[in-house]
C-alpha atoms as a PDB file:
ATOM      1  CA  UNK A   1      44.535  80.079 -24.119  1.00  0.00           C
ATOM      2  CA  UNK A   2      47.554  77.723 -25.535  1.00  0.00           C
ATOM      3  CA  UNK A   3      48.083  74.309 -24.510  1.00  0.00           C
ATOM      4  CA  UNK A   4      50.510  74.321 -21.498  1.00  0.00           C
ATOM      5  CA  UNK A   5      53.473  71.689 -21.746  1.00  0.00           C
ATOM      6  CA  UNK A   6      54.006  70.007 -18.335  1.00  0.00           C
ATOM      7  CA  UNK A   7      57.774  69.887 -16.823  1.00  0.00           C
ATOM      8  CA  UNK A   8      58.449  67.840 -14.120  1.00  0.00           C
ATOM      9  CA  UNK A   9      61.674  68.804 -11.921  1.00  0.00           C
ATOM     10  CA  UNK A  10      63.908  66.498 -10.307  1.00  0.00           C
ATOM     11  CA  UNK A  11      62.725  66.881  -7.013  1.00  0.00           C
ATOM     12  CA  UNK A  12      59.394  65.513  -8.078  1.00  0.00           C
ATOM     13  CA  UNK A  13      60.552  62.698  -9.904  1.00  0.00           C
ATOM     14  CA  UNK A  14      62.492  61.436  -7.147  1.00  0.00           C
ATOM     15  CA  UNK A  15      59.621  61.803  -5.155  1.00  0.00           C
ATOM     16  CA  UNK A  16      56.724  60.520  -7.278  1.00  0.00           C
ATOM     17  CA  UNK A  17      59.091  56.966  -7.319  1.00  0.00           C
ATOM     18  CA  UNK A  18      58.737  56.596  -3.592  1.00  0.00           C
ATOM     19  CA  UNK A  19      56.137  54.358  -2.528  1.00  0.00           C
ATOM     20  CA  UNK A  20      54.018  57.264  -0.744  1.00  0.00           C
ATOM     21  CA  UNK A  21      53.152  59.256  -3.581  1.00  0.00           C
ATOM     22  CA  UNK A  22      53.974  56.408  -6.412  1.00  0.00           C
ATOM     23  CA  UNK A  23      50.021  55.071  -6.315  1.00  0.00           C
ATOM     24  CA  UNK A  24      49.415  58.853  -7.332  1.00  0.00           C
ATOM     25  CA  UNK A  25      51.048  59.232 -10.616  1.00  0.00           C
ATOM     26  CA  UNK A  26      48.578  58.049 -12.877  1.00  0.00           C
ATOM     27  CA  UNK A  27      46.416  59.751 -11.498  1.00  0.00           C
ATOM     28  CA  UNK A  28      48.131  62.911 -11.776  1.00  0.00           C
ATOM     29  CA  UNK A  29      48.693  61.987 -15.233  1.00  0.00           C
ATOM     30  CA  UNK A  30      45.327  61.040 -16.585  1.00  0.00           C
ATOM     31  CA  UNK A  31      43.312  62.778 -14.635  1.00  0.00           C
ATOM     32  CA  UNK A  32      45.169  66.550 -12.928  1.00  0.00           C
ATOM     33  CA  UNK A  33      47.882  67.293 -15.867  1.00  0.00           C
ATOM     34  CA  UNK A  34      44.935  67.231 -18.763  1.00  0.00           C
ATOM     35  CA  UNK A  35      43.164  69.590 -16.580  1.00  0.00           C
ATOM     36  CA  UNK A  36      46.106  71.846 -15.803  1.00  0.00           C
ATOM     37  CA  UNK A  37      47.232  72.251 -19.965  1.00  0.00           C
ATOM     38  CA  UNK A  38      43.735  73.682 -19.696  1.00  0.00           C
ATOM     39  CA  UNK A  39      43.677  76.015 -17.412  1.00  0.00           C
ATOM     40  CA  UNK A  40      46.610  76.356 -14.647  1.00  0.00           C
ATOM     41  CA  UNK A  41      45.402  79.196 -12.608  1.00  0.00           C
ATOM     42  CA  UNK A  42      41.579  78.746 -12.275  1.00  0.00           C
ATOM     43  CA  UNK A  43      39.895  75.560 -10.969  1.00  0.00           C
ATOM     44  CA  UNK A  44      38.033  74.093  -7.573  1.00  0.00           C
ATOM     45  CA  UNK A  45      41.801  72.475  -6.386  1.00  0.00           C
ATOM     46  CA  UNK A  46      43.812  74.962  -7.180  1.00  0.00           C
ATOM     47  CA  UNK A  47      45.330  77.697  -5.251  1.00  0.00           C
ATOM     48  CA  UNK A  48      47.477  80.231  -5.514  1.00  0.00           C
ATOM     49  CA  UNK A  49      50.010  80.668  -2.664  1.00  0.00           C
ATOM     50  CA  UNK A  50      50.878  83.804  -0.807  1.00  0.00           C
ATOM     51  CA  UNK A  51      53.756  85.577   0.148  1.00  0.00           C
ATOM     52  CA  UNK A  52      57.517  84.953  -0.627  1.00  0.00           C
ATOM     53  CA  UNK A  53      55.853  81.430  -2.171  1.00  0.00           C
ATOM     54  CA  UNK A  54      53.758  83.727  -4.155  1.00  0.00           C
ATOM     55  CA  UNK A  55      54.768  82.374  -7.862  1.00  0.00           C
ATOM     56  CA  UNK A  56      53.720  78.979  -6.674  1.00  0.00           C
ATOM     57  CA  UNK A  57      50.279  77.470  -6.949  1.00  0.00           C
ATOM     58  CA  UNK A  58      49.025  74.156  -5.501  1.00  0.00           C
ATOM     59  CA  UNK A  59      46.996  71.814  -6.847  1.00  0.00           C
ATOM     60  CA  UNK A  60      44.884  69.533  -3.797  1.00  0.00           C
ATOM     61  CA  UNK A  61      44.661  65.777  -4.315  1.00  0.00           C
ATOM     62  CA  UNK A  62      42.932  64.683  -1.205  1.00  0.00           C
ATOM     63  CA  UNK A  63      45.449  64.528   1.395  1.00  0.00           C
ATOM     64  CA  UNK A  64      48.285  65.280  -0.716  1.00  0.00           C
ATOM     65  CA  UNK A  65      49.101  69.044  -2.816  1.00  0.00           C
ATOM     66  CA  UNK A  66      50.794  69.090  -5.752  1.00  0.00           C
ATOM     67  CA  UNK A  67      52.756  72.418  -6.397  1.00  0.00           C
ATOM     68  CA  UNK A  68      54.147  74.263  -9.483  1.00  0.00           C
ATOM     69  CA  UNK A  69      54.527  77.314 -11.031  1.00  0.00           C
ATOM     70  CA  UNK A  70      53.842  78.179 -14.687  1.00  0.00           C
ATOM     71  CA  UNK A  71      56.045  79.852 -17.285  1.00  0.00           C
ATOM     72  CA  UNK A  72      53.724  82.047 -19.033  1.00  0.00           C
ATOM     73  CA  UNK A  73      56.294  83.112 -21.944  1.00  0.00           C
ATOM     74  CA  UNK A  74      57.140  79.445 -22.565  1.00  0.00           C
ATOM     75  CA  UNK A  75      54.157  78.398 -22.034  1.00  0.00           C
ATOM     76  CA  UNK A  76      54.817  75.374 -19.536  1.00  0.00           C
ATOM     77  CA  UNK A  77      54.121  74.503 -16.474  1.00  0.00           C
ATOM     78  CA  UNK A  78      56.597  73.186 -13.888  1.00  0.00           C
ATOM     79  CA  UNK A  79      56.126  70.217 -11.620  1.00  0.00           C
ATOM     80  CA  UNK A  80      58.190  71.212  -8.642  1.00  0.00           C
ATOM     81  CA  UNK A  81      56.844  69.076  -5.242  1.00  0.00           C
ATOM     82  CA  UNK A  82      54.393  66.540  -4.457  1.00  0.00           C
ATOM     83  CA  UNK A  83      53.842  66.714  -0.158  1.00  0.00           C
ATOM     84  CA  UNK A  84      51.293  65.041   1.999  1.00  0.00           C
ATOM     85  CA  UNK A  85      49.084  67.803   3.653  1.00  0.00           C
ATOM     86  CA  UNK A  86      50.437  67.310   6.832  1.00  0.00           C
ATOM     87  CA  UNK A  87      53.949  67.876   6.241  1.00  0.00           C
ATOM     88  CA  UNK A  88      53.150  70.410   3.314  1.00  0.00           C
ATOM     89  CA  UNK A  89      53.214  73.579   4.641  1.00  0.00           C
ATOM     90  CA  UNK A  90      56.117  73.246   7.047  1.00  0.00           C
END
């Protein structure tokens, strides 16, 4: 399987700068993205979502999900939303 490129969207960019989710980003960087160039459908935090979000897949980081959806022709991966749990699935 090729090594996925990461994108990250607006809307999370915005979002990782806030102070909520800022303490996050390196980990999301160091430790989540290598794992999700390896393999961005299969893995113990990662979940597929269902119905009209069904292209979307979510990535748990304690209290917080990370969602995205991956490009399979270009072969990257899209950053679209970081949410606390709690206010995730609204």
């Amino acid at each position: 399987m090729a090594n996925f490129k990461i994108a990250e969207t607006e809307t999370f960019e915005k979002k990782i700068q806030s102070s909520q989710y800022k303490f996050l980003y390196k980990k999301i960087q160091h430790y989540i993205y290598p794992l999700l160039r390896e393999n961005p459908y299969f893995g113990p935090n990662i979940k597929k979502l269902k119905g009209e979000y069904k292209e979307i897949y979510r990535f748990r980081i304690g209290d917080y999900r990370l969602f995205y959806t991956i490009s399979e022709e270009t072969v990257i991966i899209f950053i679209l939303d970081i949410e606390n749990r709690k206010d995730a699935y609204k």
